[in-house]
N, C-alpha and C. Protein backbone atom coordinates (compact mmCIF):
# COMPACT_ATOMS: atom_id res chain seq x y z
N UNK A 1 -128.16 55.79 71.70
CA UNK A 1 -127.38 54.69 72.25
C UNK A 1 -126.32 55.26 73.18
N UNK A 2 -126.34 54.49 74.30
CA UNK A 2 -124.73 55.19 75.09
C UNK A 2 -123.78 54.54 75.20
N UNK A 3 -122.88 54.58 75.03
CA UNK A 3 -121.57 54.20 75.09
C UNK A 3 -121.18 54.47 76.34
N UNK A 4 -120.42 52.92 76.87
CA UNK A 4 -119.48 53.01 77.98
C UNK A 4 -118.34 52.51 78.28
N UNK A 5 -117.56 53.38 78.65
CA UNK A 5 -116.00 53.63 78.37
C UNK A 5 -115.67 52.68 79.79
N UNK A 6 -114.47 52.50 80.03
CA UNK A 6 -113.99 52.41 81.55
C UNK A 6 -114.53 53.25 82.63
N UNK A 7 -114.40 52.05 83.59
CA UNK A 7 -115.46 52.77 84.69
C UNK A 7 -114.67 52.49 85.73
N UNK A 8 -113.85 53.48 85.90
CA UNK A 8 -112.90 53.75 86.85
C UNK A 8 -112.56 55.28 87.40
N UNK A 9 -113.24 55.02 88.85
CA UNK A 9 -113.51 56.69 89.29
C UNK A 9 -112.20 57.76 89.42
N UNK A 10 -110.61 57.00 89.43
CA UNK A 10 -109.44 58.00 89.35
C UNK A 10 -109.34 58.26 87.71
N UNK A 11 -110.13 57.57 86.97
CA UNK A 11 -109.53 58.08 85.35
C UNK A 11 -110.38 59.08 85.10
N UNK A 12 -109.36 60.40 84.65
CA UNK A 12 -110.10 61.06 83.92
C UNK A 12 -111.37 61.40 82.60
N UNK A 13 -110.46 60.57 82.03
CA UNK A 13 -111.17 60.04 80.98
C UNK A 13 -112.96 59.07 80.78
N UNK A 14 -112.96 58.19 82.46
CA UNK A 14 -113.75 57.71 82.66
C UNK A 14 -115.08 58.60 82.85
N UNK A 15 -116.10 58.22 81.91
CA UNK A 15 -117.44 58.84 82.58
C UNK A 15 -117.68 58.45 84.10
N UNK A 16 -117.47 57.67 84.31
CA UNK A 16 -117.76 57.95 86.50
C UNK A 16 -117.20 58.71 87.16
N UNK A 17 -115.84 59.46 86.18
CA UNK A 17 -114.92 60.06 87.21
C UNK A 17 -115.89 61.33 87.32
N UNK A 18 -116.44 61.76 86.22
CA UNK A 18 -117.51 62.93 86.46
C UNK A 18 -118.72 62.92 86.73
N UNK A 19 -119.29 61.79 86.65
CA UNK A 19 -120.50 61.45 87.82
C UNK A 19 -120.97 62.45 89.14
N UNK A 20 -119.75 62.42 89.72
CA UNK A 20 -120.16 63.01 90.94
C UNK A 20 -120.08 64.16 91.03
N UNK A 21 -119.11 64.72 89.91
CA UNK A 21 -118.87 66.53 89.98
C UNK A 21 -119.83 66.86 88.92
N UNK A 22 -120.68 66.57 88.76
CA UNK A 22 -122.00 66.85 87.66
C UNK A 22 -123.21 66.76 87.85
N UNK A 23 -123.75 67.87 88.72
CA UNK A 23 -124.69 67.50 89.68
C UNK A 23 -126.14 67.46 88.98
N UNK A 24 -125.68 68.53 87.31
CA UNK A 24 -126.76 68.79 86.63
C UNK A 24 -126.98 68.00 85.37
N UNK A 25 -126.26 67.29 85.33
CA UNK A 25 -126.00 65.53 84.49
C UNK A 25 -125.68 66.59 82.96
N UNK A 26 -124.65 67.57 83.39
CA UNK A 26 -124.45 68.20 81.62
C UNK A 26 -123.31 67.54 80.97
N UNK A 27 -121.85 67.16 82.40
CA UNK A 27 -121.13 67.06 81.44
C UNK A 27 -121.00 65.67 80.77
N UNK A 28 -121.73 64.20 81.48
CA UNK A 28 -121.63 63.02 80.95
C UNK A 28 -122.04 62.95 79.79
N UNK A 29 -123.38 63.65 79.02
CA UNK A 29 -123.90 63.37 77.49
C UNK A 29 -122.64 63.93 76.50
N UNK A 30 -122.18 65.15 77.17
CA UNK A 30 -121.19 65.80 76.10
C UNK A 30 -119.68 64.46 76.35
N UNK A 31 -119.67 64.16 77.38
CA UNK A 31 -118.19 62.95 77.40
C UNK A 31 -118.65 61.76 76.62
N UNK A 32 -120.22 61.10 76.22
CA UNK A 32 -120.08 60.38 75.64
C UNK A 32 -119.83 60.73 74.06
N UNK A 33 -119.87 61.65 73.78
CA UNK A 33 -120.20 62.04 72.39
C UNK A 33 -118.76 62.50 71.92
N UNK A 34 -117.73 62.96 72.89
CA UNK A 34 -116.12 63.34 72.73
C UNK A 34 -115.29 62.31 72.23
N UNK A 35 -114.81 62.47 71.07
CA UNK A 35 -113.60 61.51 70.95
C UNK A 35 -112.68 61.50 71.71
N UNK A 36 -112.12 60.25 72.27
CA UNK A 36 -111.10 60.46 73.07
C UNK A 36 -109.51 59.95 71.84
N UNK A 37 -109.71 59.64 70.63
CA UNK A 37 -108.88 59.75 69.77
C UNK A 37 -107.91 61.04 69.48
N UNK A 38 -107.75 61.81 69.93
CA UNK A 38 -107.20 63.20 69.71
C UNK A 38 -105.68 63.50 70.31
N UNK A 39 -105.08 61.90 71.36
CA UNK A 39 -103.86 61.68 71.51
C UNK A 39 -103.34 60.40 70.97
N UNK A 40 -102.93 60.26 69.68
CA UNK A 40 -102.21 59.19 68.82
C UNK A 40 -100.96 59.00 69.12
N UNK A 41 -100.30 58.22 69.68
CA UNK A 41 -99.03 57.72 70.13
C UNK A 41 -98.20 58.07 68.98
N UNK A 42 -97.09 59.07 68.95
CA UNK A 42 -95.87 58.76 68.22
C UNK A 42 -94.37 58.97 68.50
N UNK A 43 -93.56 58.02 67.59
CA UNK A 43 -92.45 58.54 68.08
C UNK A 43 -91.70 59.18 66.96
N UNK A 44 -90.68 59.85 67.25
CA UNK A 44 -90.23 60.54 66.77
C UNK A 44 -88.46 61.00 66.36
N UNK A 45 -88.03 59.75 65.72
CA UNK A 45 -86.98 59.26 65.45
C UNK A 45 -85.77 60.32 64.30
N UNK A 46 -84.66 60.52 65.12
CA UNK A 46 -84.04 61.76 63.36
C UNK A 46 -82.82 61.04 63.39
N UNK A 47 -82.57 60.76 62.11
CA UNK A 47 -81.16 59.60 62.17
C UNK A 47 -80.51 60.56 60.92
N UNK A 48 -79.29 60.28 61.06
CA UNK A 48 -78.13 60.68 59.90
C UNK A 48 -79.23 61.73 58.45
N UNK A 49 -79.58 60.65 57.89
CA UNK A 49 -80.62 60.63 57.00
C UNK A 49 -82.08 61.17 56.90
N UNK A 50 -82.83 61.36 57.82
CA UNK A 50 -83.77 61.43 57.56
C UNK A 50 -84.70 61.70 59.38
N UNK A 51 -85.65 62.41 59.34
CA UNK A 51 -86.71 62.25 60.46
C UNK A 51 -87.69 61.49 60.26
N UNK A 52 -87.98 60.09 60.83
CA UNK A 52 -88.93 59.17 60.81
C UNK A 52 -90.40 59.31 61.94
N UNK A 53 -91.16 59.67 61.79
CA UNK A 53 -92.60 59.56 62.57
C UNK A 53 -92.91 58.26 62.08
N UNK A 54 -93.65 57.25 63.55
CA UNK A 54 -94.14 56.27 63.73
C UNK A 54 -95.71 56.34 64.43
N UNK A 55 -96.87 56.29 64.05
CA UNK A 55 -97.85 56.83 64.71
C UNK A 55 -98.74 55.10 64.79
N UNK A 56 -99.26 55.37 66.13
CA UNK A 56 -99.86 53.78 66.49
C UNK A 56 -101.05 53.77 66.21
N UNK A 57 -102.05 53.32 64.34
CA UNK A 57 -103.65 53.85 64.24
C UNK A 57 -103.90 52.26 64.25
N UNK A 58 -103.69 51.48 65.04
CA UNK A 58 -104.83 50.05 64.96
C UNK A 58 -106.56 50.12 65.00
N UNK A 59 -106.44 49.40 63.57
CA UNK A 59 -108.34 49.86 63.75
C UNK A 59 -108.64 50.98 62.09
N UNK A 60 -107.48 51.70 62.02
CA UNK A 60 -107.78 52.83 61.09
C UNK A 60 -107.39 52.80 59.63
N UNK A 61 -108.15 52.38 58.54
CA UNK A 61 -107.65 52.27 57.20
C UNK A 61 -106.85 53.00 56.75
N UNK A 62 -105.98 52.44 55.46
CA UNK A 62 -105.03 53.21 55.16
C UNK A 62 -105.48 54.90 54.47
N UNK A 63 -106.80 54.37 53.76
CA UNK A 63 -108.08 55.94 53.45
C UNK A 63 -108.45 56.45 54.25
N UNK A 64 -108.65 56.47 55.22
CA UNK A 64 -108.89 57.13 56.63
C UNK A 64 -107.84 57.67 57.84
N UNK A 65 -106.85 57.86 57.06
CA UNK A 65 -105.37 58.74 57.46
C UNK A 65 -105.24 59.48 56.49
N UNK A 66 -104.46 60.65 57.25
CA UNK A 66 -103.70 61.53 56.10
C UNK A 66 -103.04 62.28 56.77
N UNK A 67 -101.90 62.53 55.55
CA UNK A 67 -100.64 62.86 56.06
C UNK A 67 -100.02 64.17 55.00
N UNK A 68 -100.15 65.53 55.92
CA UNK A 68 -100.00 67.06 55.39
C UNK A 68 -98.54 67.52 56.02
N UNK A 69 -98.51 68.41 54.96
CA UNK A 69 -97.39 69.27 55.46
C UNK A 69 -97.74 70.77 55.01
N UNK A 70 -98.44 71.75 56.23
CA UNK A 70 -98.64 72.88 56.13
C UNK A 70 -97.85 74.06 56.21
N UNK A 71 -97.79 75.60 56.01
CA UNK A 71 -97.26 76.23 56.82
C UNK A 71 -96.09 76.15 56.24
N UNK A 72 -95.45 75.23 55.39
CA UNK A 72 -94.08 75.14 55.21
C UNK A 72 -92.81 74.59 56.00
N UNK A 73 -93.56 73.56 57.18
CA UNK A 73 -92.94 73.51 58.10
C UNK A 73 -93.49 72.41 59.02
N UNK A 74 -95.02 71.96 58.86
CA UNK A 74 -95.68 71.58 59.94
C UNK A 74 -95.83 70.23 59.25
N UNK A 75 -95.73 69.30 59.96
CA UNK A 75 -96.03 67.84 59.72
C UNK A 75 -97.48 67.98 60.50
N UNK A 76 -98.13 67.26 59.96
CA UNK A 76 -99.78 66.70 60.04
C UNK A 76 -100.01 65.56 59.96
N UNK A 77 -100.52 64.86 61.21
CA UNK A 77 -100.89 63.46 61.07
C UNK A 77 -102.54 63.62 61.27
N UNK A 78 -103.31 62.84 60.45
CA UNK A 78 -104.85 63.42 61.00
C UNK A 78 -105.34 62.45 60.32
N UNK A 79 -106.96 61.87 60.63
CA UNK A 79 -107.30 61.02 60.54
C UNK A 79 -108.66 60.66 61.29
N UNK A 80 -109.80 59.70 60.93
CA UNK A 80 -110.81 58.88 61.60
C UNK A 80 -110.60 57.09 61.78
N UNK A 81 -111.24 57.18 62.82
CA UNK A 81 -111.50 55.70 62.92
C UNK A 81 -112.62 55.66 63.55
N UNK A 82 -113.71 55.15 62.54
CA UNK A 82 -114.75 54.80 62.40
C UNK A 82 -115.53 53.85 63.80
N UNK A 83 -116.95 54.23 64.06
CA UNK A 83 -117.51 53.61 65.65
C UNK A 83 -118.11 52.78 64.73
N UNK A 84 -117.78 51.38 65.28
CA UNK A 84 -118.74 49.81 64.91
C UNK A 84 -119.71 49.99 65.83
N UNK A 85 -120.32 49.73 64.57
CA UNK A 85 -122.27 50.18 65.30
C UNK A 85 -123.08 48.68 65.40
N UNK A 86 -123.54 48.66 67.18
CA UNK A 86 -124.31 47.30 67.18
C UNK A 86 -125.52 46.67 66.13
N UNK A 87 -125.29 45.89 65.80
CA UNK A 87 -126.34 45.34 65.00
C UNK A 87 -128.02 44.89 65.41
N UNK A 88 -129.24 45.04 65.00
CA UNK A 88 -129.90 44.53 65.40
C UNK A 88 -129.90 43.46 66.76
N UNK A 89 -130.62 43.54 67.42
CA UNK A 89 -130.66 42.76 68.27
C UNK A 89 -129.37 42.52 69.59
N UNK A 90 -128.51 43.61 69.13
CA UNK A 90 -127.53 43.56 70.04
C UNK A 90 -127.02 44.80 70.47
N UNK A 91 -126.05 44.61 71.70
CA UNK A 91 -125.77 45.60 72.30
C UNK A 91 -124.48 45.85 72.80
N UNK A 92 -123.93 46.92 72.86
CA UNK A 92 -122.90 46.82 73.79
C UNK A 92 -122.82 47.36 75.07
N UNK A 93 -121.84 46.22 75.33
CA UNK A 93 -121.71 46.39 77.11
C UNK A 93 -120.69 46.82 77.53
N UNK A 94 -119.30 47.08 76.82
CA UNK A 94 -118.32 48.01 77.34
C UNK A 94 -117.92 48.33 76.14
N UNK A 95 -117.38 49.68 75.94
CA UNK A 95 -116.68 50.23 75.10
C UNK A 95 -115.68 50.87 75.28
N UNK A 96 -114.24 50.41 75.46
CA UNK A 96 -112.98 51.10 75.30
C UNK A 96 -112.18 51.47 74.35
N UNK A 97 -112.44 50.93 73.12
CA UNK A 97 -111.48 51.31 71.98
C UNK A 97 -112.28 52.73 71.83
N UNK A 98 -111.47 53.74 71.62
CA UNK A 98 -111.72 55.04 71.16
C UNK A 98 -112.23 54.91 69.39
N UNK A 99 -112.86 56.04 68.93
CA UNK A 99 -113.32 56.24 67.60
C UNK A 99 -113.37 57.43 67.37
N UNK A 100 -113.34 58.56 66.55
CA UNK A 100 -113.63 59.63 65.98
C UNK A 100 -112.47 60.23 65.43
N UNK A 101 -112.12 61.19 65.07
CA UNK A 101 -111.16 61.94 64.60
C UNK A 101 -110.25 62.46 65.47
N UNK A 102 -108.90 61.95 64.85
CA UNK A 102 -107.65 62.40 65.20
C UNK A 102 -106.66 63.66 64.59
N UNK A 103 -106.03 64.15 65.31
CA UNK A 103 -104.73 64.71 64.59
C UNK A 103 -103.63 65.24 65.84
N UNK A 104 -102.28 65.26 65.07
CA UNK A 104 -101.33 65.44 65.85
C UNK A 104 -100.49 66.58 64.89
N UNK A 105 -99.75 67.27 65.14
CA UNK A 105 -98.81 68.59 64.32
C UNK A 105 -97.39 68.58 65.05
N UNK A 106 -97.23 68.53 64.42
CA UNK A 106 -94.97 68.40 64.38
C UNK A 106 -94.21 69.89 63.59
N UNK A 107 -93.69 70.43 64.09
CA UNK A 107 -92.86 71.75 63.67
C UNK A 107 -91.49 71.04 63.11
N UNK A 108 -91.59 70.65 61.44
CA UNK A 108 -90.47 70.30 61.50
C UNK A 108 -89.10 71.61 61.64
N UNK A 109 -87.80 70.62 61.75
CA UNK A 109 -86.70 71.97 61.90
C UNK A 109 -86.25 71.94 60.44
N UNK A 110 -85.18 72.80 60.59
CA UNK A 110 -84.70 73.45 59.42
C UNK A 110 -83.80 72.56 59.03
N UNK A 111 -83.80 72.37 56.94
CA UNK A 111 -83.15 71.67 56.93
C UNK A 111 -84.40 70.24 56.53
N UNK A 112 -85.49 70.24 56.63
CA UNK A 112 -86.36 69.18 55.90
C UNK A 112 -86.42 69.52 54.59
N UNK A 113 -86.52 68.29 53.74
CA UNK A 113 -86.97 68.34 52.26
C UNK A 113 -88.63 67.96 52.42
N UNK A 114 -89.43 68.84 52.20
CA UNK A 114 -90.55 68.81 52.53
C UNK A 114 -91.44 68.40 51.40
N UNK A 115 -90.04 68.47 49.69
CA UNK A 115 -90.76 68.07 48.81
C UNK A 115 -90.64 66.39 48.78
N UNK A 116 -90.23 65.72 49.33
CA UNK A 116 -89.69 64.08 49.31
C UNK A 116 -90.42 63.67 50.88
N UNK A 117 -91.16 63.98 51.28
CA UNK A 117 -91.82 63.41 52.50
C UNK A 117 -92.61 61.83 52.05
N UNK A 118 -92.70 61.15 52.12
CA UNK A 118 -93.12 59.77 52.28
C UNK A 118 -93.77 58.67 53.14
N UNK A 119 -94.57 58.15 53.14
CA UNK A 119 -95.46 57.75 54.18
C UNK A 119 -96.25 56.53 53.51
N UNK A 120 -96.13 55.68 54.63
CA UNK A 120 -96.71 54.12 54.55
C UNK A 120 -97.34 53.39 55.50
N UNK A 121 -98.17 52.50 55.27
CA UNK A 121 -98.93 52.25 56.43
C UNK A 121 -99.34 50.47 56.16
N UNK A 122 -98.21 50.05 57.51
CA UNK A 122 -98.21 48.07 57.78
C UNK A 122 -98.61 48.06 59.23
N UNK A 123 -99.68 47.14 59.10
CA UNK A 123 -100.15 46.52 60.44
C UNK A 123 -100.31 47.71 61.58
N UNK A 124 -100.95 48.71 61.31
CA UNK A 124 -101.75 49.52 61.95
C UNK A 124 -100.70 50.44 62.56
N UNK A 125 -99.69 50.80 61.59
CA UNK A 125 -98.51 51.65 62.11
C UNK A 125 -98.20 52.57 60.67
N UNK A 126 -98.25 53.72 60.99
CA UNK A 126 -98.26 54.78 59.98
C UNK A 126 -96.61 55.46 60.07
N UNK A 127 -96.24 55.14 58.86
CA UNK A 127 -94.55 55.82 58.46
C UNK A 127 -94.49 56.59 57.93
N UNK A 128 -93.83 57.81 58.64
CA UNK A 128 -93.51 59.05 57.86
C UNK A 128 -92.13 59.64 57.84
N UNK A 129 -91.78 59.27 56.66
CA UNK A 129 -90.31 59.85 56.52
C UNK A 129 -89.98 61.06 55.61
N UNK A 130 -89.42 61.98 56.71
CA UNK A 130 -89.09 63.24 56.04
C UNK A 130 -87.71 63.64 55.91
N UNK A 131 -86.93 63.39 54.83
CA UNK A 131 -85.51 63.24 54.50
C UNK A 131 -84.75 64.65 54.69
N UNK A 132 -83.79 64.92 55.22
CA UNK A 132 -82.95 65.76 55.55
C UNK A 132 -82.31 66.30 54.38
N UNK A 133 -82.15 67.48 54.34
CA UNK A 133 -81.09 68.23 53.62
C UNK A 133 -79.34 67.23 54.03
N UNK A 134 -78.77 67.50 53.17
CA UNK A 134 -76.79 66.96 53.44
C UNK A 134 -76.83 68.49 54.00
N UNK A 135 -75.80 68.28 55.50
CA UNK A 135 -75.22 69.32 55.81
C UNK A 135 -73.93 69.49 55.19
N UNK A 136 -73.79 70.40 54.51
CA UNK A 136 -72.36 70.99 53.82
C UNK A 136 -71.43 71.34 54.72
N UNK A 137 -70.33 69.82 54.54
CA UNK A 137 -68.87 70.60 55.59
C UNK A 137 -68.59 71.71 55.02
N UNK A 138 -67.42 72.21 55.81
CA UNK A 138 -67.09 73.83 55.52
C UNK A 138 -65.90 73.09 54.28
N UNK A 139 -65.63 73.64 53.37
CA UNK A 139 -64.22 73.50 52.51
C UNK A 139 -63.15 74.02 53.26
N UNK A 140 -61.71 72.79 53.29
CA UNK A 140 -60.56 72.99 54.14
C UNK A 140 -59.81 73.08 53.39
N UNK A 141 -59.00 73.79 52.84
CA UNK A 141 -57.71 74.25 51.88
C UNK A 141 -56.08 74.70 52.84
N UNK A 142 -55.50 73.67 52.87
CA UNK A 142 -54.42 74.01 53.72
C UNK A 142 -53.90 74.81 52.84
N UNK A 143 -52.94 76.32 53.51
CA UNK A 143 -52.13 77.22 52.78
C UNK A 143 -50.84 77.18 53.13
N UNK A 144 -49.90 77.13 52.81
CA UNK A 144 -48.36 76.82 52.67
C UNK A 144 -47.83 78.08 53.21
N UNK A 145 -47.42 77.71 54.00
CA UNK A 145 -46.47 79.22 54.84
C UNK A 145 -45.27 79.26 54.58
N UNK A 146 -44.95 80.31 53.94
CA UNK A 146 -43.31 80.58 52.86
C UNK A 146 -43.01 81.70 54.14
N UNK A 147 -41.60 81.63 54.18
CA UNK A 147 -40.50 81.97 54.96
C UNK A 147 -39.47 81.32 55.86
């Protein structure tokens, strides 16, 4: 079956854009078969409290995410979203929603509690909150100057 993406000759992404620089028709079979899932929108919020990741998976069950912390350091967002496969008797005629496997990696900084990381997932938006250490003011002891 082939799948077809946007067909727009300035997008990269588009199989037509390589149409013409592919004289030996190799690289279109390998572009249909590429996930183009492998850039997941996030943002990346650090407040008083805590560093919040917001990642945009519409389409992707809450079992079909997951959320690591490697390395001692590395936030991991990773994940599939599954290709709806035509049914008997039917076909498709454009295909733009992306499908296959994702992931994204975050270096958290110093100063994460990496054992309290937390993560939730409403209306196709994945929350990851990784709570901060308290920075310790310095102790101020005024000293009394005799003379």
């Amino acid at each position: 079956m082939s799948l077809v993406r946007s067909s727009n000759v300035f997008d990269p992404l588009s199989l037509d854009f390589w149409t013409s620089a592919d004289p030996f028709g190799v690289v279109r079979p390998l572009a249909e078969q590429c996930p183009v899932l492998t850039n997941v929108r996030v943002d990346w919020k650090e407040t008083p409290e805590a560093h919040v990741f917001r990642a945009d998976l519409p389409g992707v069950k809450k079992e079909a995410a997951k959320v690591e912390v490697e390395d001692g350091n590395v936030l991991v967002i990773s994940g599939e979203r599954a290709r709806e496969e035509a049914g008997k008797d039917e076909a498709w005629r454009l295909v733009e929603r992306s499908c296959g496997r994702f992931q994204r990696r975050f270096r958290l900084p110093r100063g994460a509690k990496l054992d309290q990381v937390r993560a939730s997932m409403d209306n196709g938006v994945l929350t990851v909150t990784v709570p901060k250490e308290e920075v310790k003011k310095p102790q101020v002891r005024a000293v009394e100057i005799s003379g």
